[in-house]
N, C-alpha and C. Protein backbone atom coordinates (compact mmCIF):
# COMPACT_ATOMS: atom_id res chain seq x y z
N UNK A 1 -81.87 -19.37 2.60
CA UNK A 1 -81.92 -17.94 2.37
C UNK A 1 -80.66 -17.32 2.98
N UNK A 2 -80.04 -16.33 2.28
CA UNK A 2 -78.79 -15.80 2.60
C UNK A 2 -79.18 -15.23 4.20
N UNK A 3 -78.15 -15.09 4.89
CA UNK A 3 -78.45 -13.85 5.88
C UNK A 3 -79.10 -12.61 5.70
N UNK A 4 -78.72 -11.63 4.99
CA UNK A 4 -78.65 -10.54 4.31
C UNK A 4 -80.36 -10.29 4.04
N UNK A 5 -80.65 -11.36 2.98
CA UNK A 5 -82.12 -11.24 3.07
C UNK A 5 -82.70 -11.47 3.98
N UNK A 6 -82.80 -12.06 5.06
CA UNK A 6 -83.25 -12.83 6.00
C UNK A 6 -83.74 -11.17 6.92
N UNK A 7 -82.91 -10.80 7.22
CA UNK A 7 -82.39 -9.13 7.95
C UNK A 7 -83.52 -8.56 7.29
N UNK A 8 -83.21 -8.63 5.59
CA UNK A 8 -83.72 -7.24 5.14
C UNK A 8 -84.96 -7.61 5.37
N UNK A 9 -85.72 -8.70 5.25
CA UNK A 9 -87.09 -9.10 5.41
C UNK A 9 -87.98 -8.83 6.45
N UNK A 10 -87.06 -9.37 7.63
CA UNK A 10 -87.65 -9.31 8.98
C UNK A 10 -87.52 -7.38 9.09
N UNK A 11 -86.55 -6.72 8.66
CA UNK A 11 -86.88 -5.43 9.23
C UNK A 11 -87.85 -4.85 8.93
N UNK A 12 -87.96 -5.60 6.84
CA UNK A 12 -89.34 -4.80 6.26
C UNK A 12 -90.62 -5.32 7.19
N UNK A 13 -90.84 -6.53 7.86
CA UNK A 13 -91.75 -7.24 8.28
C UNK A 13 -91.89 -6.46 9.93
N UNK A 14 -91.11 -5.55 10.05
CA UNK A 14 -91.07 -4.69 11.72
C UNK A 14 -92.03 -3.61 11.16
N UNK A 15 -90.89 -3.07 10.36
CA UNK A 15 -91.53 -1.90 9.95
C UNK A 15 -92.85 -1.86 9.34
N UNK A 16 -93.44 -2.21 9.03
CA UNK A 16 -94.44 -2.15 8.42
C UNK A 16 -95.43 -2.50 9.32
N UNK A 17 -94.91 -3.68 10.39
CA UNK A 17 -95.91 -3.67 11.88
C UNK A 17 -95.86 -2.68 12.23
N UNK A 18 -94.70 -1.71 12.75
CA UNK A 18 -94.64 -0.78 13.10
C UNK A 18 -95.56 0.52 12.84
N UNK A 19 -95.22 0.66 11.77
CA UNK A 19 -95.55 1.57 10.84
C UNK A 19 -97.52 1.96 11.11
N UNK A 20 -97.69 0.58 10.64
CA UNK A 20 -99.33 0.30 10.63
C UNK A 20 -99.99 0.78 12.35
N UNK A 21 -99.20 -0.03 13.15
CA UNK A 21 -99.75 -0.01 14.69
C UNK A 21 -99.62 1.60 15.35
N UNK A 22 -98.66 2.93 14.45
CA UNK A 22 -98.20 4.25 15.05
C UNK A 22 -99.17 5.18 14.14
N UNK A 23 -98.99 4.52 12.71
CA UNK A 23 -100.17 5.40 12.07
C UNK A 23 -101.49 5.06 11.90
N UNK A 24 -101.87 4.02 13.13
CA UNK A 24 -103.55 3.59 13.34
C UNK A 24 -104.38 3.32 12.05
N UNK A 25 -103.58 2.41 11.49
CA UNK A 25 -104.29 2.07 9.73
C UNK A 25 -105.85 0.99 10.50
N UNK A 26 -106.45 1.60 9.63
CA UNK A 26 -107.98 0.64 9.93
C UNK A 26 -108.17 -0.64 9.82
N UNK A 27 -107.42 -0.90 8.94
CA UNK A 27 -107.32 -2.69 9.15
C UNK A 27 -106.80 -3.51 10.50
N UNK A 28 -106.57 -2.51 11.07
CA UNK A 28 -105.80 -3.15 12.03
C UNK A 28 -106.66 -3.32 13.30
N UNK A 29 -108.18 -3.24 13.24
CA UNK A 29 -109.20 -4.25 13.57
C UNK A 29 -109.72 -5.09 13.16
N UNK A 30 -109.64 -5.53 12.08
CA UNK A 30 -110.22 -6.67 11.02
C UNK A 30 -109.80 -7.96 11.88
N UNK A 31 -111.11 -8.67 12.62
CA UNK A 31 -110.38 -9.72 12.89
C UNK A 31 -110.10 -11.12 12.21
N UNK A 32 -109.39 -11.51 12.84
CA UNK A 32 -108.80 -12.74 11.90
C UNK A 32 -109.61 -14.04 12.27
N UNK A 33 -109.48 -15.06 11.88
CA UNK A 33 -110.22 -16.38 12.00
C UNK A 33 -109.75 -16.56 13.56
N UNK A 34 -111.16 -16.97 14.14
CA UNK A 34 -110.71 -17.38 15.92
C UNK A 34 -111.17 -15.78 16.55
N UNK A 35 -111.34 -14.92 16.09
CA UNK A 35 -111.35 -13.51 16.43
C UNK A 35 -110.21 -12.51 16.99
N UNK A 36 -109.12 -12.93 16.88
CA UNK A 36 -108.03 -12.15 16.70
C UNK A 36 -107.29 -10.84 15.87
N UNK A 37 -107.77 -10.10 16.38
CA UNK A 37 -107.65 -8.64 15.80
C UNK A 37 -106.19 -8.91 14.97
N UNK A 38 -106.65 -8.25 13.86
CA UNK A 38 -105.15 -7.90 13.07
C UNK A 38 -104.08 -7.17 13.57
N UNK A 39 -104.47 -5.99 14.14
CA UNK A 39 -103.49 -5.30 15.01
C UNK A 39 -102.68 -6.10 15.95
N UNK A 40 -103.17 -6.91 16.94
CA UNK A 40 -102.37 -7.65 17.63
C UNK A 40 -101.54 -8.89 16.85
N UNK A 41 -101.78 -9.44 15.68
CA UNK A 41 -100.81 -10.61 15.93
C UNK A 41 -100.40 -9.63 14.69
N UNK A 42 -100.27 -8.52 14.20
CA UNK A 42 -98.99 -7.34 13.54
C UNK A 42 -98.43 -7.07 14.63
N UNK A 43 -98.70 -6.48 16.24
CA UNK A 43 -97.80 -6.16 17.19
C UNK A 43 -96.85 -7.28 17.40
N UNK A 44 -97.43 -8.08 17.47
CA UNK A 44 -96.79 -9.91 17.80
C UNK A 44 -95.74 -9.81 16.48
N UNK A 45 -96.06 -9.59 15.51
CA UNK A 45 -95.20 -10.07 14.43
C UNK A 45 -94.08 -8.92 14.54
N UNK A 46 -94.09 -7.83 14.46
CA UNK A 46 -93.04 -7.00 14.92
C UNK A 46 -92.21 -7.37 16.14
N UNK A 47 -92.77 -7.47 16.95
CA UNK A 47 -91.83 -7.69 18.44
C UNK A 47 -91.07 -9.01 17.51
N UNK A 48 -91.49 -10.04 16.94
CA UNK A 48 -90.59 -11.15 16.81
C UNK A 48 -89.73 -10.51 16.05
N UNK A 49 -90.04 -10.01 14.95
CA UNK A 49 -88.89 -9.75 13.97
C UNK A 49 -87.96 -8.81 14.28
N UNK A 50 -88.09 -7.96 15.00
CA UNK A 50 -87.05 -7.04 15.59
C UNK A 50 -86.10 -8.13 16.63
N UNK A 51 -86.72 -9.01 17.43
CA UNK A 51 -85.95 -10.13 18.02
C UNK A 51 -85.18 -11.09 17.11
N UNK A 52 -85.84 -11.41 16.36
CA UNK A 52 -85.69 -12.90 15.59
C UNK A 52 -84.53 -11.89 14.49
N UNK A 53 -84.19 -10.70 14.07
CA UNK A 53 -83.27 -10.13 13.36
C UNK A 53 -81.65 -9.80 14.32
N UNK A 54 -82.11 -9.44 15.38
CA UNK A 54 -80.56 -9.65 16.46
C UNK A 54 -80.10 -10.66 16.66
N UNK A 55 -81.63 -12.18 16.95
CA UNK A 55 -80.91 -13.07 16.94
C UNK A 55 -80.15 -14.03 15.99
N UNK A 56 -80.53 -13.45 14.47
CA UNK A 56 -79.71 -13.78 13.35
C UNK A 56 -78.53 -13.35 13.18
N UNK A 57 -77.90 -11.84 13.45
CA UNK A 57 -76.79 -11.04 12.92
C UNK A 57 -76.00 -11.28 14.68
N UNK A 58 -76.62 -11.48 15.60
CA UNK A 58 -75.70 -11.59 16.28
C UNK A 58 -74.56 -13.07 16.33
N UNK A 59 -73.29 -12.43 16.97
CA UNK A 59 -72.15 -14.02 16.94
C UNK A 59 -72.87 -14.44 18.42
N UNK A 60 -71.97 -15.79 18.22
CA UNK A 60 -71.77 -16.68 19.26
C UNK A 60 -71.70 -15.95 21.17
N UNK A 61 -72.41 -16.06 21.92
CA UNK A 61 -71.22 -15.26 23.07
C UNK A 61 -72.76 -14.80 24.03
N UNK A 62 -72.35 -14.15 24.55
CA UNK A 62 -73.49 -13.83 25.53
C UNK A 62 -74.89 -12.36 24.82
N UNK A 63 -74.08 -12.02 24.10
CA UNK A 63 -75.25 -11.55 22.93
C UNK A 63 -76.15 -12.12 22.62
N UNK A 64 -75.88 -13.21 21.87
CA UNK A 64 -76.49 -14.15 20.69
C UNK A 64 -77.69 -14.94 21.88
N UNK A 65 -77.34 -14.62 23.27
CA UNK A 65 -77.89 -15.37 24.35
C UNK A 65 -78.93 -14.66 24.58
N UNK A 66 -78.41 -13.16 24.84
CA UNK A 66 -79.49 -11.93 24.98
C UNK A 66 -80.85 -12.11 24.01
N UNK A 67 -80.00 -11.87 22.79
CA UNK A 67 -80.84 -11.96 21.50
C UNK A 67 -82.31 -13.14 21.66
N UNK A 68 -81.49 -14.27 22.20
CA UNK A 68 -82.41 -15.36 21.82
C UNK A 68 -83.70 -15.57 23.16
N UNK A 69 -82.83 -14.97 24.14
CA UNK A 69 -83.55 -14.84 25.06
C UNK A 69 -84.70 -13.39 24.79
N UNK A 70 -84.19 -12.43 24.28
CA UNK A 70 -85.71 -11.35 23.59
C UNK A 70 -86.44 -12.17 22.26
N UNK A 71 -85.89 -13.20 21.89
CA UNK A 71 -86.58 -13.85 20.77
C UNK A 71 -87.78 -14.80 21.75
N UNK A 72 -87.31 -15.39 22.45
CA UNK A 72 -88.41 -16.21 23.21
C UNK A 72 -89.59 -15.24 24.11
N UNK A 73 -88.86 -14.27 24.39
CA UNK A 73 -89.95 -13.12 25.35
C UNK A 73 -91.04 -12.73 24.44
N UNK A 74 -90.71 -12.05 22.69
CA UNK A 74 -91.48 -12.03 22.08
C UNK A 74 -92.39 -13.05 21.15
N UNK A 75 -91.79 -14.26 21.74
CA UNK A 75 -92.53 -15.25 21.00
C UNK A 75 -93.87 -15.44 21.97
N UNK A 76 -93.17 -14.89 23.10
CA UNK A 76 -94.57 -14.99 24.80
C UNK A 76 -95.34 -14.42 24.47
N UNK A 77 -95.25 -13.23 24.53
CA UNK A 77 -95.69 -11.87 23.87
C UNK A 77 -97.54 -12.02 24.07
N UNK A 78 -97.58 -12.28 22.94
CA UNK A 78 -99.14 -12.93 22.28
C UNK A 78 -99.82 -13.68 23.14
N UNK A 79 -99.28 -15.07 23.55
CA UNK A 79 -100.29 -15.94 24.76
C UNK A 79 -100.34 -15.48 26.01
N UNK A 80 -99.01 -14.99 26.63
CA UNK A 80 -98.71 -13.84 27.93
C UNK A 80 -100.07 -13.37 27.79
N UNK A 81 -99.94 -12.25 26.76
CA UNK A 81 -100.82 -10.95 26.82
C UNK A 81 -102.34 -11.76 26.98
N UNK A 82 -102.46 -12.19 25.56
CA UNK A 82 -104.18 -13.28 26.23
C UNK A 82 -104.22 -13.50 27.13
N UNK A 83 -103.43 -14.53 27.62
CA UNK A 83 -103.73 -14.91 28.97
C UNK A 83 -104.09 -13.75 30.05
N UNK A 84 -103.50 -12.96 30.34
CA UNK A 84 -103.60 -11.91 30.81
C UNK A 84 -104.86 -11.03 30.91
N UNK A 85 -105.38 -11.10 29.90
CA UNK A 85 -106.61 -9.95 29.30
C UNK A 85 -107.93 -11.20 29.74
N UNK A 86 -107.82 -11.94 29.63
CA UNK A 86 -108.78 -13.21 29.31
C UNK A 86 -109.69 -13.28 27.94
N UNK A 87 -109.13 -12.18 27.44
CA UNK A 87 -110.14 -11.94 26.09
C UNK A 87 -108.65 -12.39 24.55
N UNK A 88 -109.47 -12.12 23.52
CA UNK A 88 -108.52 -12.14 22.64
C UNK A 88 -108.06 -10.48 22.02
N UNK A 89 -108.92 -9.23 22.24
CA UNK A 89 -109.08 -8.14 22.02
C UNK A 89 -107.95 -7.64 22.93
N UNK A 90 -107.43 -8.26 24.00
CA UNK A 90 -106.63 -7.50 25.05
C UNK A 90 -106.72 -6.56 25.36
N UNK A 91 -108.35 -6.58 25.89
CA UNK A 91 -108.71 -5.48 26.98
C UNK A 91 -108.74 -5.61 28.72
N UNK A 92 -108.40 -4.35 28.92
CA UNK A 92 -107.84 -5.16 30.73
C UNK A 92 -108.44 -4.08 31.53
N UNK A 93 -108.47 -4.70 32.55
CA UNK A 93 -108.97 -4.09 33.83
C UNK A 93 -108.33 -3.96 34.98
N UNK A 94 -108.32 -2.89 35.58
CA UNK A 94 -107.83 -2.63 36.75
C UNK A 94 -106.64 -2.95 37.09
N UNK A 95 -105.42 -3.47 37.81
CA UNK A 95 -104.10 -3.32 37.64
C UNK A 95 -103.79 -4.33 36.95
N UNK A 96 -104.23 -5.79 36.78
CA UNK A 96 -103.82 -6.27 34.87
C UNK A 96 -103.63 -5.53 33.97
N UNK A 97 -104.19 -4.31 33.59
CA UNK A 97 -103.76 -3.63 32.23
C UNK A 97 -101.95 -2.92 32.96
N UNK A 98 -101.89 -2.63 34.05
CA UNK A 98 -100.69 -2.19 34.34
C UNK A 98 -99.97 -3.09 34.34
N UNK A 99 -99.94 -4.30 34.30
CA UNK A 99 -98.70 -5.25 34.75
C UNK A 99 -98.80 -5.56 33.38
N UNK A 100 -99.76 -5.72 32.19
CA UNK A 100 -99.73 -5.89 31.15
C UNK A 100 -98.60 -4.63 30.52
N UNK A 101 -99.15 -3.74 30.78
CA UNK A 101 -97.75 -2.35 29.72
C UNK A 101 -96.63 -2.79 30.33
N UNK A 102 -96.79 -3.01 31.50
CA UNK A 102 -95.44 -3.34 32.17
C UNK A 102 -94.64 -4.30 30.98
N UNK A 103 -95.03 -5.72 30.99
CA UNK A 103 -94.87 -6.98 30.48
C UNK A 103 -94.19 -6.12 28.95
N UNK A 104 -95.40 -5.51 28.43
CA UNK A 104 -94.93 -5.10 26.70
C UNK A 104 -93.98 -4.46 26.62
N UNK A 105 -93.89 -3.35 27.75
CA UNK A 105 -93.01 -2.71 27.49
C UNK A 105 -91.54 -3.20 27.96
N UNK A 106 -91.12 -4.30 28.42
CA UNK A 106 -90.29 -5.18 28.67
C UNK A 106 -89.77 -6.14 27.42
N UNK A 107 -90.95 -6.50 26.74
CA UNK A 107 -90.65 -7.14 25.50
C UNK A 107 -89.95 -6.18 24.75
N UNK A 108 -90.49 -5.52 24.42
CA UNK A 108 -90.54 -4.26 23.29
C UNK A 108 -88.40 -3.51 23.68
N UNK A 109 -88.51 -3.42 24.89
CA UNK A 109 -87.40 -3.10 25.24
C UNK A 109 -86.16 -3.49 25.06
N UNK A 110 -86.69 -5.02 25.84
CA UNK A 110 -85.30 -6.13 25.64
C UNK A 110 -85.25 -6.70 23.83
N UNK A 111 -86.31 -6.65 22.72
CA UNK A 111 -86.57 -6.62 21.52
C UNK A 111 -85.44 -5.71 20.50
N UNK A 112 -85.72 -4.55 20.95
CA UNK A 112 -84.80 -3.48 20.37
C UNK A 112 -83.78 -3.58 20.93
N UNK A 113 -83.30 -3.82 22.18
CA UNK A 113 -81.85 -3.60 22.74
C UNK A 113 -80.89 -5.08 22.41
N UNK A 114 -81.37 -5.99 21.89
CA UNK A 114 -80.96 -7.01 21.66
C UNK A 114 -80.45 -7.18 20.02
N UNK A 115 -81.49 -6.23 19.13
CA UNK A 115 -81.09 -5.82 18.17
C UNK A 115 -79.94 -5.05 17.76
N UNK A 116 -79.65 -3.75 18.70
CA UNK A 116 -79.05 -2.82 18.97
C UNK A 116 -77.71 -3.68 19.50
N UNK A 117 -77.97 -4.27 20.62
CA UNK A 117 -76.51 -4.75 20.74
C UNK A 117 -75.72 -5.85 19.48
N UNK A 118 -76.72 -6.76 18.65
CA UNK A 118 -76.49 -7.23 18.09
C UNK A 118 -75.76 -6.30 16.70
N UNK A 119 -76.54 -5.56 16.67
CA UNK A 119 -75.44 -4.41 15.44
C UNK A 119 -74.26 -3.95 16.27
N UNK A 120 -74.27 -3.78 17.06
CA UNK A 120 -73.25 -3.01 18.11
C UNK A 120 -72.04 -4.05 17.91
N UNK A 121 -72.33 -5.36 18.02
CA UNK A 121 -71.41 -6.34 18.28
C UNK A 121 -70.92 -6.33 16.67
N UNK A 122 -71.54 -6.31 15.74
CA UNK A 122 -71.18 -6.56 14.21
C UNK A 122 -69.76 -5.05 13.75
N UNK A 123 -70.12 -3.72 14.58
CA UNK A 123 -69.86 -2.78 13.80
C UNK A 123 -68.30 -3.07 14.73
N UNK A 124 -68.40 -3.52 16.17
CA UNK A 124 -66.86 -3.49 16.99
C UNK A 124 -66.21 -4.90 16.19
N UNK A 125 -66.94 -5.91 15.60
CA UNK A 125 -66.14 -6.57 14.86
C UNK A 125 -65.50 -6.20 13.59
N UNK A 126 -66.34 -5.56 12.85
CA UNK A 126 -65.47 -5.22 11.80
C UNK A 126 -64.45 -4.46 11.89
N UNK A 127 -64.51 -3.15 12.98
CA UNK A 127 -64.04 -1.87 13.15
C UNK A 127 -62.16 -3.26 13.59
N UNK A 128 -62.53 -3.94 14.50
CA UNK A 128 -61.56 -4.55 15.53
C UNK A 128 -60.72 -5.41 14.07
N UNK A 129 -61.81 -5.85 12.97
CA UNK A 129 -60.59 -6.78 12.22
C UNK A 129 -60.13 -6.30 10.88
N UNK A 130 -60.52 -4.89 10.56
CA UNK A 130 -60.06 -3.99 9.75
C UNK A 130 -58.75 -3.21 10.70
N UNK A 131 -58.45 -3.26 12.00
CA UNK A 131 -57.74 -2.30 12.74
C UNK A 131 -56.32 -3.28 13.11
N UNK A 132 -56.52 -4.36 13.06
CA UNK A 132 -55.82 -5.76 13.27
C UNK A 132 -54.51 -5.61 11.80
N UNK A 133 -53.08 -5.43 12.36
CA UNK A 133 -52.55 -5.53 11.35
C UNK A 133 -52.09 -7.21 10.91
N UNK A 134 -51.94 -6.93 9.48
CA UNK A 134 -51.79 -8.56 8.85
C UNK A 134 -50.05 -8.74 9.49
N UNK A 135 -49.66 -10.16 10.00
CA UNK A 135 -49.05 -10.65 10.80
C UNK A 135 -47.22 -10.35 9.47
N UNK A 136 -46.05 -10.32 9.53
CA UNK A 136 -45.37 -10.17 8.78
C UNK A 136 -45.19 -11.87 8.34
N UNK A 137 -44.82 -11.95 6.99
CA UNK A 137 -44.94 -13.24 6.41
C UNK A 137 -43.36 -13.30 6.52
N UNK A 138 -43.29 -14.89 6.87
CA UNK A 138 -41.45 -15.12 7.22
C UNK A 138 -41.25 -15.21 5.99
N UNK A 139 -39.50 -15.43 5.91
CA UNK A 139 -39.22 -15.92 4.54
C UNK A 139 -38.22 -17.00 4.57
């Protein structure tokens, strides 16, 4: 699969986690086989793809490191959080649910900013080799 699609997929595959988990769509208790709420492995699937899309478009270099390193945080994400809750519903009690927002909101953070730098790094490359004059040809 080209890059290009790869991007456009995973963003449609954010957004639409996104989307579902902000505008509280009802399916998003339906649980799944094992009893795993739909809502959570859509949160799970967003956090990856917002990761797993920086760590595609980003280059080589300490980015691509960032990137892969928010790709593995959100791959945690899901068993972290279970583990955590002891349930599969990820309901918590008493300062577990705080170290839990803590945790998400760490994913969620380093997720987007890994993305963000990863475009960041794409737009100073182009800007840097469109700005680069072509070398004079001897004769």
């Amino acid at each position: 699969m080209h890059p290009a699609w790869k991007v456009a997929a995973l963003l449609a595959l954010a957004a639409f986690a996104i989307g579902s988990l902000v505008a509280g769509a009802s399916y998003l208790g339906v649980p799944l086989r094992g009893g795993l709420p739909l809502g959570n492995a859509l949160a799970a699937s967003g956090l990856c793809a917002i990761a797993a899309c920086g760590a595609t478009i980003a280059h080589r270099g300490p980015v691509r490191c960032v990137a892969v390193v928010a790709l593995v945080a959100a791959l945690a994400w899901l068993p972290v959080s279970i583990a955590m809750a002891g349930n599969l519903a990820l309901v918590f009690s008493g300062a577990r649910g705080d170290a839990w927002i803590a945790w998400s909101a760490g994913v969620a953070l380093l997720s987007f900013a890994s993305l963000a730098l990863a475009a960041l790094q794409r737009v100073v490359r182009a800007v840097r080799s469109r700005a680069t004059p072509a070398p004079f040809a001897e004769r």
